[in-house]
Protein backbone atom coordinates (compact mmCIF):
# COMPACT_ATOMS: atom_id res chain seq x y z
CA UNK A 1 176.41 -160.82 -167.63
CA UNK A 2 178.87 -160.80 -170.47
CA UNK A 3 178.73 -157.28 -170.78
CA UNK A 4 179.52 -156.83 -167.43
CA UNK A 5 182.57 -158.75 -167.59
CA UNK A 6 183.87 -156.57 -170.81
CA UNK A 7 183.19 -153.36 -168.58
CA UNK A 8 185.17 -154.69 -165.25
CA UNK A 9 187.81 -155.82 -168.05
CA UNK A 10 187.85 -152.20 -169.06
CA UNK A 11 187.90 -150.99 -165.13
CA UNK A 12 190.91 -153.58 -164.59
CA UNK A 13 192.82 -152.29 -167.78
CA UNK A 14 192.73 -148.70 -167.44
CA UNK A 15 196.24 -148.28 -166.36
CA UNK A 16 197.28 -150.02 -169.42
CA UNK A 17 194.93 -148.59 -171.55
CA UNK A 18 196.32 -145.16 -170.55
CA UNK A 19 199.77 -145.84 -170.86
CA UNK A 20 199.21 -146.96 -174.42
CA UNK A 21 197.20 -143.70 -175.43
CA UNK A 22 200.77 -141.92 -173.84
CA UNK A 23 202.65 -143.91 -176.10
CA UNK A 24 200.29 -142.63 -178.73
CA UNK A 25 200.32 -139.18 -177.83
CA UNK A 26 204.39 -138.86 -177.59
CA UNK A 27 204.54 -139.01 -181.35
CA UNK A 28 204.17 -135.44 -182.49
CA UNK A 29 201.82 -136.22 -185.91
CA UNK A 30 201.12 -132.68 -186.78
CA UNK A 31 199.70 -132.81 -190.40
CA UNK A 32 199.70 -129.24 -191.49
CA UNK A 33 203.44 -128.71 -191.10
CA UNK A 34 205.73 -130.92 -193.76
CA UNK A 35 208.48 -130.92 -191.23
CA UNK A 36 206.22 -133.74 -188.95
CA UNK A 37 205.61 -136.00 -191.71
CA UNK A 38 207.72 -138.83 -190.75
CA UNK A 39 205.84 -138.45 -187.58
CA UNK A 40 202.85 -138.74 -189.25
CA UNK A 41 203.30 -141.89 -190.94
CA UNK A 42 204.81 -143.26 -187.26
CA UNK A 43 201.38 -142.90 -185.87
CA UNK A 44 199.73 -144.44 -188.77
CA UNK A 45 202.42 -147.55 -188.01
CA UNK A 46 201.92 -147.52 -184.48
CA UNK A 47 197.81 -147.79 -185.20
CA UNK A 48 198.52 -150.25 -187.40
CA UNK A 49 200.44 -152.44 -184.97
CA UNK A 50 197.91 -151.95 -182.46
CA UNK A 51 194.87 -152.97 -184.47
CA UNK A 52 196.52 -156.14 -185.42
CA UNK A 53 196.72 -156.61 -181.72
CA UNK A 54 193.56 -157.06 -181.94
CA UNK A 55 193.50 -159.66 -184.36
CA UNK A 56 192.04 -156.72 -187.20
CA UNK A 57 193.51 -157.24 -190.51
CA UNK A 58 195.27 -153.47 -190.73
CA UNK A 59 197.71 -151.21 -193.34
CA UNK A 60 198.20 -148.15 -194.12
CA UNK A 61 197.24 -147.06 -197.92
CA UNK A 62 199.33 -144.01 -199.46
CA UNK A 63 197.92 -141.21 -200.66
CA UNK A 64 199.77 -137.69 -201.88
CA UNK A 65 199.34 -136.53 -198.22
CA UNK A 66 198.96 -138.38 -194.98
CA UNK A 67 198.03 -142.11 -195.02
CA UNK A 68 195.08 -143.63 -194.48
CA UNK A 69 194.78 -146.39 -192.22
CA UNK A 70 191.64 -149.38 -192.57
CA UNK A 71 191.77 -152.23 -191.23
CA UNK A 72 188.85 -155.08 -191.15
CA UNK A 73 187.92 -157.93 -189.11
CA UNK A 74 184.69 -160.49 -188.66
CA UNK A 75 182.74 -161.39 -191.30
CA UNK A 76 179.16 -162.31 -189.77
CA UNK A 77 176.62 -159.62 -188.17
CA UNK A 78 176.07 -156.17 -188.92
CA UNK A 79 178.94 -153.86 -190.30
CA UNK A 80 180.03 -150.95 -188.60
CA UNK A 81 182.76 -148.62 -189.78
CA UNK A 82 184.41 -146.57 -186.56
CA UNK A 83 186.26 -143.37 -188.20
CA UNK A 84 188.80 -140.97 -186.25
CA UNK A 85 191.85 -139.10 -186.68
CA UNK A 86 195.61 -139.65 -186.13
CA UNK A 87 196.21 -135.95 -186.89
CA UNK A 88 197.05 -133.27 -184.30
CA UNK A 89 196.88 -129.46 -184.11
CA UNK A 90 200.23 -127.40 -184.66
CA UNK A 91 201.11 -126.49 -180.54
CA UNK A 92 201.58 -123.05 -181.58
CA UNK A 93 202.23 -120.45 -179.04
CA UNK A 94 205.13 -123.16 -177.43
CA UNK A 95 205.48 -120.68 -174.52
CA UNK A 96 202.10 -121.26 -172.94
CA UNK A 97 202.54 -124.70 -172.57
CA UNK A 98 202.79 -126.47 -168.84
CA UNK A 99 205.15 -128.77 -170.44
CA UNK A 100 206.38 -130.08 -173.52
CA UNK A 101 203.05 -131.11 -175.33
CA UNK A 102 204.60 -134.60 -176.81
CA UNK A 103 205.51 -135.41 -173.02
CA UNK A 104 201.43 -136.53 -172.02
CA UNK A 105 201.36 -136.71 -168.43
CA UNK A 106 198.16 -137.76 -166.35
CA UNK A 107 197.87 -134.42 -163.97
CA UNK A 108 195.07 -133.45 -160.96
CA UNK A 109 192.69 -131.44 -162.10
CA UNK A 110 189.70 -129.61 -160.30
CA UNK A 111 187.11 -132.64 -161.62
CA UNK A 112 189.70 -135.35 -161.31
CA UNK A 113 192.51 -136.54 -162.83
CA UNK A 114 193.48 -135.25 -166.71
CA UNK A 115 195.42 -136.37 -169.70
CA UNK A 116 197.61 -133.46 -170.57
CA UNK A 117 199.43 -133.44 -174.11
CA UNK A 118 198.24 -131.95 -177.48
CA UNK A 119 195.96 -134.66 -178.98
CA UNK A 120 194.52 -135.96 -175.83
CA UNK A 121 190.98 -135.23 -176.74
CA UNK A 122 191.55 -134.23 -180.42
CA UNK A 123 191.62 -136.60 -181.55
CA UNK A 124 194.05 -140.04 -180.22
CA UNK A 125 192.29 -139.73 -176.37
CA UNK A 126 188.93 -140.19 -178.56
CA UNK A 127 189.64 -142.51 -180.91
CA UNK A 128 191.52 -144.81 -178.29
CA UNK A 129 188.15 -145.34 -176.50
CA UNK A 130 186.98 -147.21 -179.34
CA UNK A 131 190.15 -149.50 -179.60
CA UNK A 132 190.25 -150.09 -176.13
CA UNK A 133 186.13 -151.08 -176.05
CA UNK A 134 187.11 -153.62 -179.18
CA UNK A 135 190.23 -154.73 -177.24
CA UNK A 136 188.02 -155.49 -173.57
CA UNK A 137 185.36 -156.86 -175.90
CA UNK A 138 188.02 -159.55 -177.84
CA UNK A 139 189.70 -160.07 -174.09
CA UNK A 140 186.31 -161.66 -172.56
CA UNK A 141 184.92 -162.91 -175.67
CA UNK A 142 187.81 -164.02 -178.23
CA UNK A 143 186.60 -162.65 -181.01
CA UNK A 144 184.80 -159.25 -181.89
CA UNK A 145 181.05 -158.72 -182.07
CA UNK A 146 180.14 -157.93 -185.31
CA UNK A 147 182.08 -156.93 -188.76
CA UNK A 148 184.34 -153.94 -188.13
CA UNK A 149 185.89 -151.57 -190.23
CA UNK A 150 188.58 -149.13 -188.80
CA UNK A 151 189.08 -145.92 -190.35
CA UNK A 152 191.86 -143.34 -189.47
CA UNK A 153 192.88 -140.20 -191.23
CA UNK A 154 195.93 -137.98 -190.65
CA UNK A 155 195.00 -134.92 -192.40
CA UNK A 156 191.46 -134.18 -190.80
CA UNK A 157 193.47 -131.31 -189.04
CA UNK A 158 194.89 -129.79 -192.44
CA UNK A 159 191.29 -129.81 -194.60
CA UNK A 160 191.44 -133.67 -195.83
CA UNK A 161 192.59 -132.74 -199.03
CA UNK A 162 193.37 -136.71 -200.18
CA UNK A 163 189.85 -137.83 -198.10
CA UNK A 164 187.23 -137.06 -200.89
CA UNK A 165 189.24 -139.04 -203.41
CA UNK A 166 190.36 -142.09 -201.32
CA UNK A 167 186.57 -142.17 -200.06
CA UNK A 168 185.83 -142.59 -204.61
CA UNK A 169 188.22 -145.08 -205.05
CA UNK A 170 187.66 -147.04 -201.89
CA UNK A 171 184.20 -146.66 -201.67
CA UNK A 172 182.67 -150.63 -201.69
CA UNK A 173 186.19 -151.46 -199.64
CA UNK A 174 184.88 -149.18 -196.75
CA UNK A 175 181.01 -148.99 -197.44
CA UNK A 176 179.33 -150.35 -194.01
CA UNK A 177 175.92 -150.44 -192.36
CA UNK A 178 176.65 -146.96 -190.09
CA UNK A 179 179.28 -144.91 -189.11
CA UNK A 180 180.64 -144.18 -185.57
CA UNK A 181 182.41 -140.98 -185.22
CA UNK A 182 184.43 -139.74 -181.89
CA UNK A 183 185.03 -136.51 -182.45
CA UNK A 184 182.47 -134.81 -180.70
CA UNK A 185 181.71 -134.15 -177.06
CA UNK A 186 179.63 -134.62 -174.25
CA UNK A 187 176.52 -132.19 -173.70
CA UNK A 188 178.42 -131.32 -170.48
CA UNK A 189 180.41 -133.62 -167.72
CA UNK A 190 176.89 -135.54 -166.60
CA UNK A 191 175.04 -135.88 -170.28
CA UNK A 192 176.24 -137.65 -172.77
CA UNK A 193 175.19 -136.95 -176.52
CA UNK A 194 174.60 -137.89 -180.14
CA UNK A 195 175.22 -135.38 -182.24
CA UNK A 196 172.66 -135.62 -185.22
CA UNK A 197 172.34 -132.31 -186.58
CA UNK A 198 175.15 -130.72 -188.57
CA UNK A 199 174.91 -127.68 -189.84
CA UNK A 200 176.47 -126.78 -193.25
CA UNK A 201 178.92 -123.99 -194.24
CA UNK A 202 179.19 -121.30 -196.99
CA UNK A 203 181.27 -118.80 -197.46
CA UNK A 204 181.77 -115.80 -199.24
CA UNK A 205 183.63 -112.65 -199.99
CA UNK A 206 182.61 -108.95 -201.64
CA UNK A 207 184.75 -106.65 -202.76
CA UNK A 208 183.31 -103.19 -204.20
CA UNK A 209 185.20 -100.67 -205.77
CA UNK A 210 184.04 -97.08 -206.41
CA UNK A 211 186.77 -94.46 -207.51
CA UNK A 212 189.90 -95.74 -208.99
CA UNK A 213 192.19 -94.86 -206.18
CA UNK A 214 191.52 -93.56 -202.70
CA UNK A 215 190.56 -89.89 -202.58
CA UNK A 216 191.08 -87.17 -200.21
CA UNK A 217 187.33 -86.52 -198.53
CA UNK A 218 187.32 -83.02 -198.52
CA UNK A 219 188.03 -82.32 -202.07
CA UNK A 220 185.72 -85.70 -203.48
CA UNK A 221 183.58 -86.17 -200.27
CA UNK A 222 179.52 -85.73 -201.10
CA UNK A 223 180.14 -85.93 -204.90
CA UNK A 224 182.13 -89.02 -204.88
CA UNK A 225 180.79 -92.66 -204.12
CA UNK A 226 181.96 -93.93 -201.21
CA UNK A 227 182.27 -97.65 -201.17
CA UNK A 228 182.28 -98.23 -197.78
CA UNK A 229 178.72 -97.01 -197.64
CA UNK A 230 177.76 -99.12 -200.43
CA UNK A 231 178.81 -102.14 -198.57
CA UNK A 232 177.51 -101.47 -195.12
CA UNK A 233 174.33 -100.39 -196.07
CA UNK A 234 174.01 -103.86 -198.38
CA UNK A 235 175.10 -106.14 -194.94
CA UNK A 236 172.62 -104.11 -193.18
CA UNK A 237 169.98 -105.23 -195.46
CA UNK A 238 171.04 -108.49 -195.12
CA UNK A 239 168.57 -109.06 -191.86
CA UNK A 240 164.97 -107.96 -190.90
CA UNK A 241 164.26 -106.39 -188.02
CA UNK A 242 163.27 -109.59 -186.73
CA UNK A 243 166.42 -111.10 -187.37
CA UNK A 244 165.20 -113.35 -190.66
CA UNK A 245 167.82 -113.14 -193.38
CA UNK A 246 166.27 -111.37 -196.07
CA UNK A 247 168.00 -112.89 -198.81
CA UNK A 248 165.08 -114.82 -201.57
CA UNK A 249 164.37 -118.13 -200.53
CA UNK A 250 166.50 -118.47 -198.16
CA UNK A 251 164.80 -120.65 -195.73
CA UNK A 252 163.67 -123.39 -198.18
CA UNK A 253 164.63 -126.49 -197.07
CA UNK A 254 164.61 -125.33 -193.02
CA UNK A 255 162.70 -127.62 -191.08
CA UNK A 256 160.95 -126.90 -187.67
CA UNK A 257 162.40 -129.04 -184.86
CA UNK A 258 160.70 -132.26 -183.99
CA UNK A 259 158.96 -131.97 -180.85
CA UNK A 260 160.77 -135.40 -179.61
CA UNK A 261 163.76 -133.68 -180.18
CA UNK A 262 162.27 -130.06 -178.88
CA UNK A 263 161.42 -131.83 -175.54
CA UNK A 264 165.19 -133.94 -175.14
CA UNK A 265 166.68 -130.26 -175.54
CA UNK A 266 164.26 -128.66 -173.31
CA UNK A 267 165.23 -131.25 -170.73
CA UNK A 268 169.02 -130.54 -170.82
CA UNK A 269 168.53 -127.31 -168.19
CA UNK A 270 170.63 -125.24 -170.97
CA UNK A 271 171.15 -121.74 -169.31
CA UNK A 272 171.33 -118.96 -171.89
CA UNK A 273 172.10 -116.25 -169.85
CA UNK A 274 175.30 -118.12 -168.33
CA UNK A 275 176.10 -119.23 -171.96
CA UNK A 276 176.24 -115.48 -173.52
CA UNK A 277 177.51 -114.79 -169.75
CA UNK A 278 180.80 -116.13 -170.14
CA UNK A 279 181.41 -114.04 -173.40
CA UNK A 280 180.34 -110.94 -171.63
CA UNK A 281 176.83 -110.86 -173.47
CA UNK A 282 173.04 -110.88 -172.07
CA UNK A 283 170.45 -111.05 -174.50
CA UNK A 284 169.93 -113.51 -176.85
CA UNK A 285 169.99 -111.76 -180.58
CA UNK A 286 169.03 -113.75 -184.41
CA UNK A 287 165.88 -115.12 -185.16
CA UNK A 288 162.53 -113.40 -182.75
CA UNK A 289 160.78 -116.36 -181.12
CA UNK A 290 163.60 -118.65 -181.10
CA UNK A 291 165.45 -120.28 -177.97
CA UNK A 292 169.19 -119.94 -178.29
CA UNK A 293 169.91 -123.85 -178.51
CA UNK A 294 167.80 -123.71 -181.06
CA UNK A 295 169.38 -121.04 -183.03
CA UNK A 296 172.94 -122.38 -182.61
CA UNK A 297 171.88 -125.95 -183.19
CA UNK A 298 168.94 -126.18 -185.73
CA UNK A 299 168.46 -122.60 -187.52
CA UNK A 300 170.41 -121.77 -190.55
CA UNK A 301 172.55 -118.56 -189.88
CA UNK A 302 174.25 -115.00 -191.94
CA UNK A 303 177.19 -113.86 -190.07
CA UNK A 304 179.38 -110.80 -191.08
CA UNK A 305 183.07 -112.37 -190.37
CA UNK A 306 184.91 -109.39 -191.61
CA UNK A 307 184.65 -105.77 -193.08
CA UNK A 308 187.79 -103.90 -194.39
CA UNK A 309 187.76 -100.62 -195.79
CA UNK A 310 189.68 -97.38 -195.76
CA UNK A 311 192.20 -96.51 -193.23
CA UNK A 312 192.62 -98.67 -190.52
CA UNK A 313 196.12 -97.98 -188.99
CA UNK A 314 196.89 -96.05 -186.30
CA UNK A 315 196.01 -92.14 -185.95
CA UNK A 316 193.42 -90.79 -188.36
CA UNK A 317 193.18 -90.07 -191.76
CA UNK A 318 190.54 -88.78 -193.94
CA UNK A 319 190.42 -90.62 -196.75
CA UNK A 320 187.48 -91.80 -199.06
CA UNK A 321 188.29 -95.44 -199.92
CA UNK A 322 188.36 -96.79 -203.31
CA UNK A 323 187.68 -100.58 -202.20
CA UNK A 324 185.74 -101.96 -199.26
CA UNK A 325 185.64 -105.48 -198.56
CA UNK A 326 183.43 -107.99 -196.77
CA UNK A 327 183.55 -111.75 -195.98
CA UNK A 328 180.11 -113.26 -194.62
CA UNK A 329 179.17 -116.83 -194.09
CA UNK A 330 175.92 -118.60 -193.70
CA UNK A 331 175.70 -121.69 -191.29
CA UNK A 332 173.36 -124.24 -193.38
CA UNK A 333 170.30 -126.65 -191.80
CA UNK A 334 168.10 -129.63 -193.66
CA UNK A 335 168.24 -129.02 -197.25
CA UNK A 336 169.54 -126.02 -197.61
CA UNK A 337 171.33 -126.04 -201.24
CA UNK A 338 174.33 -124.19 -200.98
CA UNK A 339 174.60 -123.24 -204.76
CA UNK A 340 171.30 -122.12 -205.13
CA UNK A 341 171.78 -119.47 -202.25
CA UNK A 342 175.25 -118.50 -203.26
CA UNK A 343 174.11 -117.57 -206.48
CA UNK A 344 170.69 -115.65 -204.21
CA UNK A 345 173.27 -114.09 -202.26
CA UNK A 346 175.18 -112.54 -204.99
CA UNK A 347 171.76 -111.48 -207.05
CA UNK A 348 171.21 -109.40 -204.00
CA UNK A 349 174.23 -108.22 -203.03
CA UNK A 350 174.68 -107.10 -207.01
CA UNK A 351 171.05 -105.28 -206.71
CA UNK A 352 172.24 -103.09 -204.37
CA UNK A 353 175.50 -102.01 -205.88
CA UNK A 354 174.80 -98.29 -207.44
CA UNK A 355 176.52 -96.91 -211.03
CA UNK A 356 179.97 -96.17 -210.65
CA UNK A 357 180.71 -99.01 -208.26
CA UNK A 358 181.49 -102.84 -209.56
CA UNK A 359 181.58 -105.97 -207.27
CA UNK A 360 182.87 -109.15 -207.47
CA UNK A 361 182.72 -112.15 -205.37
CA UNK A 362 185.37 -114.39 -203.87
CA UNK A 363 184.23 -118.42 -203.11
CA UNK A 364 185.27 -119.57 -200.01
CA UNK A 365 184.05 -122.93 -199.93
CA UNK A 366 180.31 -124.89 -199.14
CA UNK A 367 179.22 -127.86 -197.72
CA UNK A 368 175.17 -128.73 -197.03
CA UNK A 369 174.15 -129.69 -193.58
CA UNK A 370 173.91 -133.15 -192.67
CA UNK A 371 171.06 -134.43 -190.65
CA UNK A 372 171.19 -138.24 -189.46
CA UNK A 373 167.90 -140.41 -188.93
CA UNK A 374 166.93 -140.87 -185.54
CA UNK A 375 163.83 -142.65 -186.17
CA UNK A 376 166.51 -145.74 -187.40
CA UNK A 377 166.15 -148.32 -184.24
CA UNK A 378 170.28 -148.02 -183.98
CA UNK A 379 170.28 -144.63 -182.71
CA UNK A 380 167.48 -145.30 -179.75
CA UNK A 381 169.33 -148.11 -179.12
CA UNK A 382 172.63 -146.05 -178.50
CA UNK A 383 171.28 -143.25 -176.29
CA UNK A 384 169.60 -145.46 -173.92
CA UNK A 385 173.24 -147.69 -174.35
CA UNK A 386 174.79 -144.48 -173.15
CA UNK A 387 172.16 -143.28 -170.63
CA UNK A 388 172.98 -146.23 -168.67
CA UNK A 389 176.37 -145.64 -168.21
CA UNK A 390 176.39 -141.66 -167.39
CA UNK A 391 174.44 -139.73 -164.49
CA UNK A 392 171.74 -138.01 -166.65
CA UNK A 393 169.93 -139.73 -170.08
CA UNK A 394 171.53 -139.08 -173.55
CA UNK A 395 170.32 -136.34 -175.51
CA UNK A 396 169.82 -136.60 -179.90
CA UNK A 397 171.61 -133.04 -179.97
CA UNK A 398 172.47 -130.19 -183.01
CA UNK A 399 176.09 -128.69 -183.63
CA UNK A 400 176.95 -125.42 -184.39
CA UNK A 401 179.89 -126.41 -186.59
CA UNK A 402 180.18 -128.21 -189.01
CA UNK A 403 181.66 -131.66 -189.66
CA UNK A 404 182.26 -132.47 -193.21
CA UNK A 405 183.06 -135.74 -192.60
CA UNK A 406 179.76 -137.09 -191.59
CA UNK A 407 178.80 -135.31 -195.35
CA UNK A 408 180.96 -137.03 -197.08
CA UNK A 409 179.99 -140.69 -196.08
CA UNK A 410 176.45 -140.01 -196.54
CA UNK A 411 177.10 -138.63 -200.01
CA UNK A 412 179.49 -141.19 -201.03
CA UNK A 413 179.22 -144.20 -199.18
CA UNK A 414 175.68 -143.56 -198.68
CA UNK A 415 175.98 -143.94 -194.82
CA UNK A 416 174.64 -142.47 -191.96
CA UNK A 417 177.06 -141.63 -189.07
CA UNK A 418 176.56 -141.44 -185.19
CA UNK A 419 178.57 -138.93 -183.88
CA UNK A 420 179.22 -139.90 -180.13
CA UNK A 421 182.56 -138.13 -178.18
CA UNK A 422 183.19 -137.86 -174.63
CA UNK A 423 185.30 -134.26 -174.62
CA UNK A 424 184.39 -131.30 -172.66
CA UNK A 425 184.23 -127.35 -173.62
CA UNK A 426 187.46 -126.99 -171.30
CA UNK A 427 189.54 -129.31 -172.58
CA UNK A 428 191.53 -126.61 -175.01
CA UNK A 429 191.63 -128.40 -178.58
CA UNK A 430 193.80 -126.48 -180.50
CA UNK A 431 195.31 -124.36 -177.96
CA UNK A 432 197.81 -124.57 -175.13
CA UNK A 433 197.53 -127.19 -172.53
CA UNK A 434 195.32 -129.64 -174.17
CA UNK A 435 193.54 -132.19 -171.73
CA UNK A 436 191.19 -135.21 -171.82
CA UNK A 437 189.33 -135.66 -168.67
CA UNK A 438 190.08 -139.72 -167.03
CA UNK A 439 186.59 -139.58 -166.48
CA UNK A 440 185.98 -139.07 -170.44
CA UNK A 441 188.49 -141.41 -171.32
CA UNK A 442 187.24 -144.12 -169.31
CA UNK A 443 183.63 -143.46 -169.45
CA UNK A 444 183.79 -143.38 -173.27
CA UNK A 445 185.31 -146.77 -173.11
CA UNK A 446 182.71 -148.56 -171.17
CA UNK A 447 180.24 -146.35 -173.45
CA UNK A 448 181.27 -147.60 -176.86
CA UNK A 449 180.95 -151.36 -175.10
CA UNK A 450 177.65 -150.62 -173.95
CA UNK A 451 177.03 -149.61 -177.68
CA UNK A 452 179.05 -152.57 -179.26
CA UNK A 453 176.37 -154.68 -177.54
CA UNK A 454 173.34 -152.52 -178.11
CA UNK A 455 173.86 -152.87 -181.76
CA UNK A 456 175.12 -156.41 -182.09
């Protein structure tokens, strides 16, 4: 009955609850341009403010960026830390903008009403469902329901360049029983998720050189190397014809999908013809004998990202190219090891560089997959929490991306994260015309309460 009364507290409050995620959303906290600083810190003070609303012990701790902002509160029960952003996308191209994207407005929309404004659902409209759950939850009940630990970041937008070291020196001040992370979506407008499969990143650039200078191909052409050839034919090679990336060991450390999990993602009526419709494609490609969720959720991944060579301009000329230049990146599941297949990659890419051509390699960054533990109780707990509050039952679900984040607390704090977010595949993060459905923003309010209690 008690959670009831937190829920109609949230129904009653919405207006409110809205107007303060405007308030929110009017200050322009942009991290990657130095201009928006001041702004920056303003939303960490306005957070701040809010959370000691709340009764949450709250400041904001400098670091050579952005501040961080933690704040605490209870001291009996189990602890959860709730982690989310302050940080916004640059609103870059201005002229495709409805209206001013620091002037939120609550518009009509062809699903209901939306929050319009940059930030909406990355990340303020998210990380305000949270707040306002804790803030129903201390209305009805005085007090919170277990110990909390806010998180907020203002540079998540920007790479987190001062995260990795305030997470070292902070680490026992912030250390908690699990994670909740709103930064994620919804599997689509009826079916909520939990996103428990992240896949890791690595990146890489090749650059080959042949001749010392680009040559004219009818005087050189057939007796000199052509670099270009070199490189193409290596990518090639990079993939069997069954669409297994060829490079040694390679797939050590990929797991096969738990059938639990298999049979949640067979029951979420995913359409992969309408999914490669709506980029103008048809038939599935990667891996033979795997589903398309699967490969874009739970299979590890070699994609060519670039290939520059030659003469590109406009018109034609006929030149044979000194350099030619690649940039690939793999997409990382289980236990992957990025350093091991970095240096795997570059064995093979160097085995198939002829004499008179060099190659060298340019880093571009790593990060291993993360996979969270949904045999822990906590996580059945929250998808039936959230099954009960949307139309169809939650689903444990993969990402494509990836979400350092989530990484970074397991490998530091040594604790698991449950990614649950309420946005939608519309809602334009990072481009023109942001929006956050009313729907999401309410629904992910009563959600998080449903999970407050589930857990506590």
């Amino acid at each position: 009955m008690t959670l009831e009364k937190v829920l109609s507290t949230i129904d009653d409050n919405l207006p409110a609850a809205t107007e303060r995620l405007m308030e929110l959303l009017r200050i322009p906290s942009i991290s990657t341009d130095p201009a928006f600083h001041d702004a920056c810190e303003a939303a960490a003070d306005w957070l701040v403010k809010d959370l000691a609303s709340l009764g949450v012990e709250a400041r904001k701790y400098p670091t050579p960026g952005k501040s961080m902002v933690v704040g605490h509160v209870g001291d009996s029960g189990p602890h959860l830390m709730f982690y989310g952003h302050y940080d916004v996308q640059p609103v870059d191209p201005l002229d495709l903008w409805e209206r001013d994207p620091f002037d939120p407005e609550v518009q009509d929309g062809p699903d209901g009403p939306v929050i319009r404004g940059r930030g909406a659902a990355d990340d303020k409209g998210q990380l305000m469902t949270f707040v306002e759950a804790c803030r129903a939850w201390k209305a009805v009940h005085g007090s919170l329901p277990c110990r909390l630990t806010f998180f907020f970041e203002g540079e998540e937008e920007s790479g987190s360049p001062s995260l990795i070291p305030f997470l070292k020196e902070h680490a026992d001040m912030l250390r908690a029983d699990l994670c909740l992370i709103c930064d994620t979506g919804l599997f689509d407008a009826q079916t909520p998720a939990i996103t428990t499969m992240l896949r890791g990143l690595l990146g890489e650039e090749i650059i080959i050189t042949g001749p010392n200078k680009d040559l004219h191909s009818g005087l050189f052409g057939g007796a000199a190397i052509n670099p270009v050839h070199v490189l193409t034919r290596i990518l090639a090679g990079l993939r069997d014809e069954m669409g297994r990336i060829t490079v040694p060991g390679f797939y050590d450390g990929v797991p096969e999908l738990p059938k639990d999990i298999q049979a949640q993602w067979e029951q979420l009526g995913f359409d992969a013809a309408e999914f490669l419709g709506s980029v103008g494609l048809s038939v599935p490609a990667g891996e033979a004998g795997r589903s398309a969720l699967e490969m874009v959720w739970s299979r590890p991944t070699c994609e060519i990202n670039g290939i520059i060579g030659g003469y590109t301009g406009d018109g034609f000329k006929t030149v044979l190219p000194s350099k030619a230049r690649a940039k690939v990146s793999f997409r990382l599941v289980g236990t992957q090891d990025p350093h091991a297949l970095r240096k795997a990659f570059r064995e093979q890419v160097r085995a198939g560089v002829p004499a008179d051509c060099t190659v060298e390699f340019k880093e571009h960054g790593n990060a291993p997959a993360s996979v969270m533990p949904t045999d822990d109780p906590a996580f059945e707990k929250a998808r039936l929490a959230l099954s009960d509050e949307w139309p169809r039952p939650a689903a444990f679900i993969g990402s494509g991306g990836s979400i350092p984040i989530a990484g970074y607390f397991q490998d530091i704090l040594g604790v698991d994260s449950m990614l649950i977010g309420f946005g939608l595949d519309d809602d334009q993060i990072h481009s023109p015309n942001e929006k956050y459905n009313m729907s999401s923003f309410h629904k992910g309010t009563r959600s998080w309460a449903r999970i407050l209690a589930a857990l506590t």
